[in-house]
C-alpha atoms as a PDB file:
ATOM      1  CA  UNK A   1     151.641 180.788 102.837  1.00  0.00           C
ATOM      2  CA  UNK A   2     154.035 181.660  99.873  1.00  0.00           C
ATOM      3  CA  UNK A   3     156.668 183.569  99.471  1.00  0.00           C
ATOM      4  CA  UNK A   4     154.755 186.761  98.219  1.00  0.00           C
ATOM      5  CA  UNK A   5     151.724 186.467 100.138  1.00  0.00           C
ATOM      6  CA  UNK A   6     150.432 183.844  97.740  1.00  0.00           C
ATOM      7  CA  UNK A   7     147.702 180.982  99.369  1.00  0.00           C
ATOM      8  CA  UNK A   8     149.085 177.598  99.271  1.00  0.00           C
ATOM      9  CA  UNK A   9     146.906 175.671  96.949  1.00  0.00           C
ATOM     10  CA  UNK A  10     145.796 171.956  96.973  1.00  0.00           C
ATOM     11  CA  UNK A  11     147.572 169.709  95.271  1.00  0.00           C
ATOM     12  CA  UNK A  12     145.727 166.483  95.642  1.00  0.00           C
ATOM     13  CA  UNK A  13     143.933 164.369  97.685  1.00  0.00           C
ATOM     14  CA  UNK A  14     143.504 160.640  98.526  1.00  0.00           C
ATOM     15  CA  UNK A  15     140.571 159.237 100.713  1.00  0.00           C
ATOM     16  CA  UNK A  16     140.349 162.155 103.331  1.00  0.00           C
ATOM     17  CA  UNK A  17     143.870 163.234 103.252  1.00  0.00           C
ATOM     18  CA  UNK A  18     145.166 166.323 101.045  1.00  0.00           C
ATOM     19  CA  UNK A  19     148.634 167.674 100.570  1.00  0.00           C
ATOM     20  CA  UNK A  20     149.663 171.079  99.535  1.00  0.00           C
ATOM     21  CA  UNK A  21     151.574 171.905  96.565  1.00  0.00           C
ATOM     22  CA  UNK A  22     154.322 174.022  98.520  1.00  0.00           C
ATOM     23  CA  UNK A  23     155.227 173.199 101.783  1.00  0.00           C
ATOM     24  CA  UNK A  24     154.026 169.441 101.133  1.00  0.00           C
ATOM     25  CA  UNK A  25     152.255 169.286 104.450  1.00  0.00           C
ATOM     26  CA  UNK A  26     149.403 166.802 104.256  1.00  0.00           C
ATOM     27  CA  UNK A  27     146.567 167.212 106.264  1.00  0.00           C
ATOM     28  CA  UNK A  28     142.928 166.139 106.287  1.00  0.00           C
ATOM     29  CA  UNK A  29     140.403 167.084 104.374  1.00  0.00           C
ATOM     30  CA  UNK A  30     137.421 168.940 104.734  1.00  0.00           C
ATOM     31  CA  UNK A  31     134.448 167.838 102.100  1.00  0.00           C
ATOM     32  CA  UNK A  32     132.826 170.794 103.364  1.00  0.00           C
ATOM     33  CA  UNK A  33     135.483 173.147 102.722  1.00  0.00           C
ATOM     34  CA  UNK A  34     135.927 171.796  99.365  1.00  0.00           C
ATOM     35  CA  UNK A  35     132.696 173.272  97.693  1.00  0.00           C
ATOM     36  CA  UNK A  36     129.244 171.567  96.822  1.00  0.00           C
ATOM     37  CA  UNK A  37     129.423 168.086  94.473  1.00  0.00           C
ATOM     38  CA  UNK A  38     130.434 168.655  90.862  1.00  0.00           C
ATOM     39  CA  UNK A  39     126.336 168.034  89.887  1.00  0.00           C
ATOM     40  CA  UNK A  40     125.448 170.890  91.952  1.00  0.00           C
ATOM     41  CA  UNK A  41     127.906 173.479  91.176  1.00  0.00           C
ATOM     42  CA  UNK A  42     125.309 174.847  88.217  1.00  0.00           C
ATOM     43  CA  UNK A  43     123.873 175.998  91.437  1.00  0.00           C
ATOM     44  CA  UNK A  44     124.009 180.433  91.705  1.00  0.00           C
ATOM     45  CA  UNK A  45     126.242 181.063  94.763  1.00  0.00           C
ATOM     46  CA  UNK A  46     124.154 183.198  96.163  1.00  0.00           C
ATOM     47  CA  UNK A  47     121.576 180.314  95.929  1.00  0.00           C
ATOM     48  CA  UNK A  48     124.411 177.927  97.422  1.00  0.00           C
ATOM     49  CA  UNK A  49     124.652 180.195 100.706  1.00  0.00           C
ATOM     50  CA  UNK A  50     121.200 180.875 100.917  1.00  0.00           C
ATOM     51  CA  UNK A  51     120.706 176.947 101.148  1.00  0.00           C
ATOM     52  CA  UNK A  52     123.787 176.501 103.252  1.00  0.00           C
ATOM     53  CA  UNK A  53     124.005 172.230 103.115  1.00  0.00           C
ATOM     54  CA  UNK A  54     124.077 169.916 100.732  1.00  0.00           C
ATOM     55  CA  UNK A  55     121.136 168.137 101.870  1.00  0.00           C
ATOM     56  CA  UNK A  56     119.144 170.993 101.436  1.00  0.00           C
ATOM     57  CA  UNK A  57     120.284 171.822  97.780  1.00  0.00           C
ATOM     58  CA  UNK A  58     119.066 168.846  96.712  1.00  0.00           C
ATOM     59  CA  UNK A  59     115.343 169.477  97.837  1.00  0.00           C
ATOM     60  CA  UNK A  60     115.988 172.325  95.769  1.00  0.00           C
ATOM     61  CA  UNK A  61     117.394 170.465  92.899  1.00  0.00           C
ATOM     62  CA  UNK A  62     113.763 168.059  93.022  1.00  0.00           C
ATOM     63  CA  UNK A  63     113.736 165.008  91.272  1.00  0.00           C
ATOM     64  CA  UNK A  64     110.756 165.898  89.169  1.00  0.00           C
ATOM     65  CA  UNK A  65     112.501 167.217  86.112  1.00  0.00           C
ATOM     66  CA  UNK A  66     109.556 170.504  85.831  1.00  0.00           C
ATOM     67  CA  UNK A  67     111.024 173.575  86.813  1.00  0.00           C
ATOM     68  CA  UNK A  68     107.608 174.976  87.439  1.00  0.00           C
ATOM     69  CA  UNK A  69     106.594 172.349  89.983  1.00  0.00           C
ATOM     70  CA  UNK A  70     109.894 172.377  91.649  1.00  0.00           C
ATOM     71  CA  UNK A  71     109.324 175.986  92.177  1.00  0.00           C
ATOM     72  CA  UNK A  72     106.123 176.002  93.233  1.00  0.00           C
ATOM     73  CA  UNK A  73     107.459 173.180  95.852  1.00  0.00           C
ATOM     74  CA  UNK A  74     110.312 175.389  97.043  1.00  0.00           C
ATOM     75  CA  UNK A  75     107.619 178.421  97.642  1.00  0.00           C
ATOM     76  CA  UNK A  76     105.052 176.396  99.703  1.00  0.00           C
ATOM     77  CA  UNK A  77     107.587 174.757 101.287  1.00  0.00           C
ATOM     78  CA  UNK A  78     109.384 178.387 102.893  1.00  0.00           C
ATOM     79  CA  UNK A  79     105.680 179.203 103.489  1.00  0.00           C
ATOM     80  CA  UNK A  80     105.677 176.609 106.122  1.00  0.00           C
ATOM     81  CA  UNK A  81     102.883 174.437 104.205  1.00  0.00           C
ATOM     82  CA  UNK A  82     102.643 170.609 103.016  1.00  0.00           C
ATOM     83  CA  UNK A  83     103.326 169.399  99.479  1.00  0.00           C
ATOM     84  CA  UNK A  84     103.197 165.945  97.895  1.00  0.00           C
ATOM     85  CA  UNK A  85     106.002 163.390  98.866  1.00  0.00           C
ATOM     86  CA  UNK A  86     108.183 163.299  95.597  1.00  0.00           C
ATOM     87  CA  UNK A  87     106.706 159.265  94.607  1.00  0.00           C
ATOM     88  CA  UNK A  88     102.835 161.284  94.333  1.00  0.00           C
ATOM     89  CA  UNK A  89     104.238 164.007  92.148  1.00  0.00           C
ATOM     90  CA  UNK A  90     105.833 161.950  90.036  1.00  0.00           C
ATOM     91  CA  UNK A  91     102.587 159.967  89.602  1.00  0.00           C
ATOM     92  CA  UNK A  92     100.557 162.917  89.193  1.00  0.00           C
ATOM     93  CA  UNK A  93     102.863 164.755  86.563  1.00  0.00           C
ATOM     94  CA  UNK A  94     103.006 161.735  84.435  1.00  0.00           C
ATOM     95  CA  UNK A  95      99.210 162.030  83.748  1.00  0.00           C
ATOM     96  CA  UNK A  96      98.342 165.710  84.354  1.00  0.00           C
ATOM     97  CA  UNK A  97      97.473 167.200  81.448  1.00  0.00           C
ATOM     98  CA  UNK A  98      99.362 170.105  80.056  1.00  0.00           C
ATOM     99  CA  UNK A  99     102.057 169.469  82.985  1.00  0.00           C
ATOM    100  CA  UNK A 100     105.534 170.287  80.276  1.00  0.00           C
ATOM    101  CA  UNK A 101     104.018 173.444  79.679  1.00  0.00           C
ATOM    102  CA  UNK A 102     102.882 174.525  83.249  1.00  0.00           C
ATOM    103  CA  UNK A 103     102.590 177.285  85.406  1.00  0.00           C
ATOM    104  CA  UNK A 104     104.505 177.329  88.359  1.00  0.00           C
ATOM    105  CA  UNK A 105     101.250 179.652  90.419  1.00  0.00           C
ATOM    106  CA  UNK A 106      98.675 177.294  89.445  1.00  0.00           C
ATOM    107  CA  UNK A 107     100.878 174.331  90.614  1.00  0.00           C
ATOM    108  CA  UNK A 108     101.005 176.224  93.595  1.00  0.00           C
ATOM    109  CA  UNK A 109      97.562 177.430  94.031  1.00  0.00           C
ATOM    110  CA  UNK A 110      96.274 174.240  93.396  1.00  0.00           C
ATOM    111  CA  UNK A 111      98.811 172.278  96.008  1.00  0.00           C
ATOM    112  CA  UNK A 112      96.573 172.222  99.049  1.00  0.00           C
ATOM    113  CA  UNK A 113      93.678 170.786  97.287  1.00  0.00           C
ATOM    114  CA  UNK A 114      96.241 167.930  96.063  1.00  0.00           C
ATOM    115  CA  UNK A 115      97.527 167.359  99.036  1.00  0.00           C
ATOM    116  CA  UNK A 116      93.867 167.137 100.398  1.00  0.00           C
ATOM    117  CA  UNK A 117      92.956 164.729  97.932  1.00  0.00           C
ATOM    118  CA  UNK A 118      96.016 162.505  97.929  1.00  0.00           C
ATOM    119  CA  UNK A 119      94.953 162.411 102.229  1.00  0.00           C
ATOM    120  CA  UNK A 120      91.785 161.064 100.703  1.00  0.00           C
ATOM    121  CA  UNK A 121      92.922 158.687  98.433  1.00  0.00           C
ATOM    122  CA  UNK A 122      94.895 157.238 100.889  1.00  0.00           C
ATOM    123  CA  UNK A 123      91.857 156.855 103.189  1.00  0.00           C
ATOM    124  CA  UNK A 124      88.998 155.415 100.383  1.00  0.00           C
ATOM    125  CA  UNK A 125      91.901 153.478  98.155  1.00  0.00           C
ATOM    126  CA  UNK A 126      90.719 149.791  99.838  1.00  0.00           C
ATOM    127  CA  UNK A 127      87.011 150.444  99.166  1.00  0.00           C
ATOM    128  CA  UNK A 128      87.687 151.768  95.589  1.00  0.00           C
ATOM    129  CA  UNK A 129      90.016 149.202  94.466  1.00  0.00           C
ATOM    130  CA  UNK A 130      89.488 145.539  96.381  1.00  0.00           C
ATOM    131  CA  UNK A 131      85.563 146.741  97.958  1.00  0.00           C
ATOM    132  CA  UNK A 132      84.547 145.280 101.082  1.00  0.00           C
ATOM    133  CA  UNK A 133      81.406 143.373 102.363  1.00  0.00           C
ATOM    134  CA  UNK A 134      79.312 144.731 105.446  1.00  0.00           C
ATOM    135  CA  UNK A 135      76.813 142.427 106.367  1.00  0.00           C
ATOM    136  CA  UNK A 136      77.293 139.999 103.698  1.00  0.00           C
ATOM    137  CA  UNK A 137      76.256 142.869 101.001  1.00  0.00           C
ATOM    138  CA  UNK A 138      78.789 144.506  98.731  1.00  0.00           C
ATOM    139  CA  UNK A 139      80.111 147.652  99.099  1.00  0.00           C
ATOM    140  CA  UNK A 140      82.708 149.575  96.873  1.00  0.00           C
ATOM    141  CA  UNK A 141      85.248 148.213  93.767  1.00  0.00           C
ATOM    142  CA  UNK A 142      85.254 150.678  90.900  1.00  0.00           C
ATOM    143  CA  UNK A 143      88.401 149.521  89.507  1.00  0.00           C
ATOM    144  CA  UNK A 144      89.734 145.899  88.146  1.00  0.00           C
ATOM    145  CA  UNK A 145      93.407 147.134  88.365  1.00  0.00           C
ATOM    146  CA  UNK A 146      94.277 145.414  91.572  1.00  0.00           C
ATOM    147  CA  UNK A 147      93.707 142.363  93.456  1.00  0.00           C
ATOM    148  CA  UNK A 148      92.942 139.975  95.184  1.00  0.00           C
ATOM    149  CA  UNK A 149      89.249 141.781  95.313  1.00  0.00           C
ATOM    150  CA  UNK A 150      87.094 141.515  98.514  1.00  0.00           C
ATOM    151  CA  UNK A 151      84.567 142.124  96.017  1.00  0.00           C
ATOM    152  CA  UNK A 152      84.061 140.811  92.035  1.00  0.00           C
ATOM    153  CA  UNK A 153      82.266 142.107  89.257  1.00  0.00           C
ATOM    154  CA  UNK A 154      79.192 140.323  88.218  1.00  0.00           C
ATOM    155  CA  UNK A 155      77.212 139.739  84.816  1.00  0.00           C
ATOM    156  CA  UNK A 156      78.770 142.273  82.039  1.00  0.00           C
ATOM    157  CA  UNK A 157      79.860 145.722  81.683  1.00  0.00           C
ATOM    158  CA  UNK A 158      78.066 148.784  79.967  1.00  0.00           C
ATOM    159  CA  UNK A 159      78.734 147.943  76.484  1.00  0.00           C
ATOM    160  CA  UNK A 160      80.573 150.559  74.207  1.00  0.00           C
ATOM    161  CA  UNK A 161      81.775 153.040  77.198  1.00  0.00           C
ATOM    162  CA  UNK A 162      85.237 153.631  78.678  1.00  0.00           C
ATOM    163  CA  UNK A 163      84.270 154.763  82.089  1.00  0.00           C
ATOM    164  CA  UNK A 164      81.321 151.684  82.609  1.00  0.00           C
ATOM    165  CA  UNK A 165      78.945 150.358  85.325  1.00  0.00           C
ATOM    166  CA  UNK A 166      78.685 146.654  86.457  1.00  0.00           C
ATOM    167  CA  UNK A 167      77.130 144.711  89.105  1.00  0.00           C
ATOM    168  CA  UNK A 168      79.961 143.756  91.745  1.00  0.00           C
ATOM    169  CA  UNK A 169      78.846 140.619  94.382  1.00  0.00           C
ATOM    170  CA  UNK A 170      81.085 138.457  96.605  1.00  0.00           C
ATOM    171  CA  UNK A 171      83.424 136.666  95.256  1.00  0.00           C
ATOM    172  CA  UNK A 172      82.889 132.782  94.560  1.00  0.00           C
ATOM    173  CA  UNK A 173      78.844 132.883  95.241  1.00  0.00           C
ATOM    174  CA  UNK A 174      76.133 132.452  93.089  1.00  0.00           C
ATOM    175  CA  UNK A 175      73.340 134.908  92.412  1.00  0.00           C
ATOM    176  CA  UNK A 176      70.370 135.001  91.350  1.00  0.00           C
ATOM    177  CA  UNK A 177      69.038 137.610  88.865  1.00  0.00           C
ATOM    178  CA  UNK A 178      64.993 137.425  91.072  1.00  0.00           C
ATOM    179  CA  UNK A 179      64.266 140.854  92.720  1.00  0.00           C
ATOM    180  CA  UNK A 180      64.615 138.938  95.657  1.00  0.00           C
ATOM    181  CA  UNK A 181      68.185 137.944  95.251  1.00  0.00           C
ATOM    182  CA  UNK A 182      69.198 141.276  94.280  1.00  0.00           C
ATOM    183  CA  UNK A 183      69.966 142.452  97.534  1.00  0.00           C
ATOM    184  CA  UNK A 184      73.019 140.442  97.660  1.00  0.00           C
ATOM    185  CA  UNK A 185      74.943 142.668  94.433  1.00  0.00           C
ATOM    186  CA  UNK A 186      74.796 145.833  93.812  1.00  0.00           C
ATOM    187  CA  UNK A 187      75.493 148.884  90.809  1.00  0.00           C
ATOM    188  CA  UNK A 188      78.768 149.883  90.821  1.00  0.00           C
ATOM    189  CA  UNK A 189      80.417 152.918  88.329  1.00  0.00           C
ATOM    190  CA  UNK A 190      83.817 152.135  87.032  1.00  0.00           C
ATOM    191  CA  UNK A 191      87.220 153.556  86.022  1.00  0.00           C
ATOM    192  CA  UNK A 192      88.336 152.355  82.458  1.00  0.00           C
ATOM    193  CA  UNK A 193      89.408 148.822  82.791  1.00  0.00           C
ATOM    194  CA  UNK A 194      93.119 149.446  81.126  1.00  0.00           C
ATOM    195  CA  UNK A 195      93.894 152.188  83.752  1.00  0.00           C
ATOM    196  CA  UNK A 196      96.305 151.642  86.322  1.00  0.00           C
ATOM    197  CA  UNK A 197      95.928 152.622  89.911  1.00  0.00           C
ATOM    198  CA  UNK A 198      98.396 155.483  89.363  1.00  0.00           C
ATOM    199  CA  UNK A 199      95.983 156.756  87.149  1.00  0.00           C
ATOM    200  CA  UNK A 200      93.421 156.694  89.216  1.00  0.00           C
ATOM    201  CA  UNK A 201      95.521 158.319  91.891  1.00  0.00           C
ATOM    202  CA  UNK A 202      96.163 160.789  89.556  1.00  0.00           C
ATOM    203  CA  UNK A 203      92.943 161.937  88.607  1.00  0.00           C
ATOM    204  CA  UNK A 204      91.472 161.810  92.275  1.00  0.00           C
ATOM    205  CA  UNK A 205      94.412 164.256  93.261  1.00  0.00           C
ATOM    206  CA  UNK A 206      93.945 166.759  90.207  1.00  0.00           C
ATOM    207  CA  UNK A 207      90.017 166.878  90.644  1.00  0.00           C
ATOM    208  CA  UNK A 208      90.419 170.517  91.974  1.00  0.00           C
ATOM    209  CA  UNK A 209      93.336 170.872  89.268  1.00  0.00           C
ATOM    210  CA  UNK A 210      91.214 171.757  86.715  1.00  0.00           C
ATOM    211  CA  UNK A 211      94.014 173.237  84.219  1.00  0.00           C
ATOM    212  CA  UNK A 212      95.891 169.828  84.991  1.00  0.00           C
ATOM    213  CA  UNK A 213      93.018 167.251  84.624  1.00  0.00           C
ATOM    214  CA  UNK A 214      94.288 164.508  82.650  1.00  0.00           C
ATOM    215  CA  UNK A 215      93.115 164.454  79.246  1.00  0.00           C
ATOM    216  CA  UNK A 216      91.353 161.003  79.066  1.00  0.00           C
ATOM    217  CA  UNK A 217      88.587 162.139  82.145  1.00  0.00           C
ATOM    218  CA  UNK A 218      87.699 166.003  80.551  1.00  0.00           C
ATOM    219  CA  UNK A 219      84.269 165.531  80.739  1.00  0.00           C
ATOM    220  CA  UNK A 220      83.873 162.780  83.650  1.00  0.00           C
ATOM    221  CA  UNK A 221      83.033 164.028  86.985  1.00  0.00           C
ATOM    222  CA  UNK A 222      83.700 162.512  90.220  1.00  0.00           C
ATOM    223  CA  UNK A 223      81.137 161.196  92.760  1.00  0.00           C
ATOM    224  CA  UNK A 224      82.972 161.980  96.279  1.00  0.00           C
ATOM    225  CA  UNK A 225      81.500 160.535  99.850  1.00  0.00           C
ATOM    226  CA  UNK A 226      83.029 160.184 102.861  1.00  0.00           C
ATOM    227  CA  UNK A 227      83.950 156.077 102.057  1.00  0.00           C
ATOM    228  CA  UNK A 228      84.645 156.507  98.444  1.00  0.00           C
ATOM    229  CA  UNK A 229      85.161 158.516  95.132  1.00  0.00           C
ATOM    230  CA  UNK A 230      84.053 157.120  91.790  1.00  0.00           C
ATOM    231  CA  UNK A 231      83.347 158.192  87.954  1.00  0.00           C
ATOM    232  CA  UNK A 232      79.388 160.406  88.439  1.00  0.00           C
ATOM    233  CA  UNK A 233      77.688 157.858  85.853  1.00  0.00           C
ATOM    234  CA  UNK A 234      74.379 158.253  84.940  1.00  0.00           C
ATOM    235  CA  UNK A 235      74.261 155.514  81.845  1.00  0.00           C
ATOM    236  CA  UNK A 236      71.560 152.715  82.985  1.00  0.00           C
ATOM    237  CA  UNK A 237      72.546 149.609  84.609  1.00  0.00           C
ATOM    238  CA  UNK A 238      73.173 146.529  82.168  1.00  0.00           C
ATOM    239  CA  UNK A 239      70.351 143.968  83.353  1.00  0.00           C
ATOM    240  CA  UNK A 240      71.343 141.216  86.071  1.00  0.00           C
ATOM    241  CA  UNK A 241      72.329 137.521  83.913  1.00  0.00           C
ATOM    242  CA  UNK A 242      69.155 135.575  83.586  1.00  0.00           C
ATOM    243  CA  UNK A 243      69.588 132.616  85.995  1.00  0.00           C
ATOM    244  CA  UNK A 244      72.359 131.946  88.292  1.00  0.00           C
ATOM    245  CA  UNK A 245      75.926 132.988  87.660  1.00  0.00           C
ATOM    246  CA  UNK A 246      78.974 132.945  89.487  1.00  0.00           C
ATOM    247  CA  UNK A 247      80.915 135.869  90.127  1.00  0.00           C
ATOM    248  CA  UNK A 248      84.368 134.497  89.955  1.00  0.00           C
ATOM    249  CA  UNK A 249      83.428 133.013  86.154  1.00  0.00           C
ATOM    250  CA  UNK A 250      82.981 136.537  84.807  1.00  0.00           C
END
């Protein structure tokens, strides 16, 4: 203490050590006693005691860079209730529609259904990207954005439409376009082929999300069962090739 009842104050400190300006006693020192980081001190105090730890300040301070989302995290969060892991909402506010200008209630009225969703997407993501094969007859693949594919397209696309249908087949066999041969490929409705899985992780999640839809699939509902979830097409099927054709040649 000072002469005067005056608080000795800090002078400096190197590694853990700090000595006082006064009596010149160095002792060691405290991070936690020194006050939150320099990049969180924007931080209200009140907020700052409320939160009590650093580590906990920085779930508050989210990484997603929209104020409404990050409070509309913070709220279902004290509620005791599940959001998206940070990775997913980034994914999902890079597509959603309308996401700079956003309301943090409807981010938070529409969290369960995301989280929900994103629970599915994790589930159905093999059959909807790579397919499988049960029996030796095609199931799933309504994207082209991954690979290696259990499953290939076969023959061509719907011409002139972004979402599309195609005949998918296993990969590296012939088929043949008889009725009898048919059996072996089947119909398949697809995503647009220059979309990325994110963006099809995107729009699965903000089906429910209806103010947050992203822009390029207003208008194109989703077909959901319990293996799979797909674009609700009802253009016709483009005919089978004529002849034999090999799916990995497409």
């Amino acid at each position: 203490m000072r002469q005067g009842g005056l608080r000795d104050e800090p002078e400096a400190h190197t590694g853990d050590r700090v000595r006082s300006r006064s009596s010149g006693v160095t002792t060691r020192f405290d991070p936690g006693a020194a006050g939150p980081p320099a990049h969180l001190r924007s931080i209200s105090p009140a907020l700052q005691r409320m939160v009590g730890n650093a580590a906990t300040t920085v779930v508050i301070q989210r990484a997603t860079g929209n104020s409404a989302v990050d409070a509309a995290v913070r709220r279902v969060r004290a509620k005791g209730e599940g959001v998206l892991d940070d990775a997913t909402l980034g994914v999902v506010l890079r597509y959603a529609h309308g996401a700079k200008n956003s309301d943090s209630g409807k981010w938070e009225t529409y969290m369960e259904s995301m989280v929900v969703s994103h629970t599915e997407w994790l589930r159905k993501r093999s059959h909807v990207m790579f397919g499988a094969m049960n029996d030796e007859r095609p199931t799933g693949l309504h994207s082209i954005a991954a690979g290696p594919r259990v499953v290939e397209p076969l023959g061509n696309p719907t011409p002139g439409s972004t979402f599309y249908r195609q005949w998918v087949g296993k990969p590296n066999a012939y088929y043949d376009a008889s009725p009898k041969k048919k059996k072996w490929a089947k119909p398949s409705s697809f995503f647009p082929a220059n979309w990325s899985e994110d963006q099809i992780k995107a729009l699965v999640i903000l089906d429910k999300a209806a103010d947050y839809r992203p822009q390029a699939a207003r208008g194109m509902a989703l077909a959901v069962n319990d293996e799979s979830v797909f674009p609700n097409l009802q253009a016709p099927m483009p005919p089978l090739p004529a002849g034999r054709v090999k799916t990995k040649d497409v």
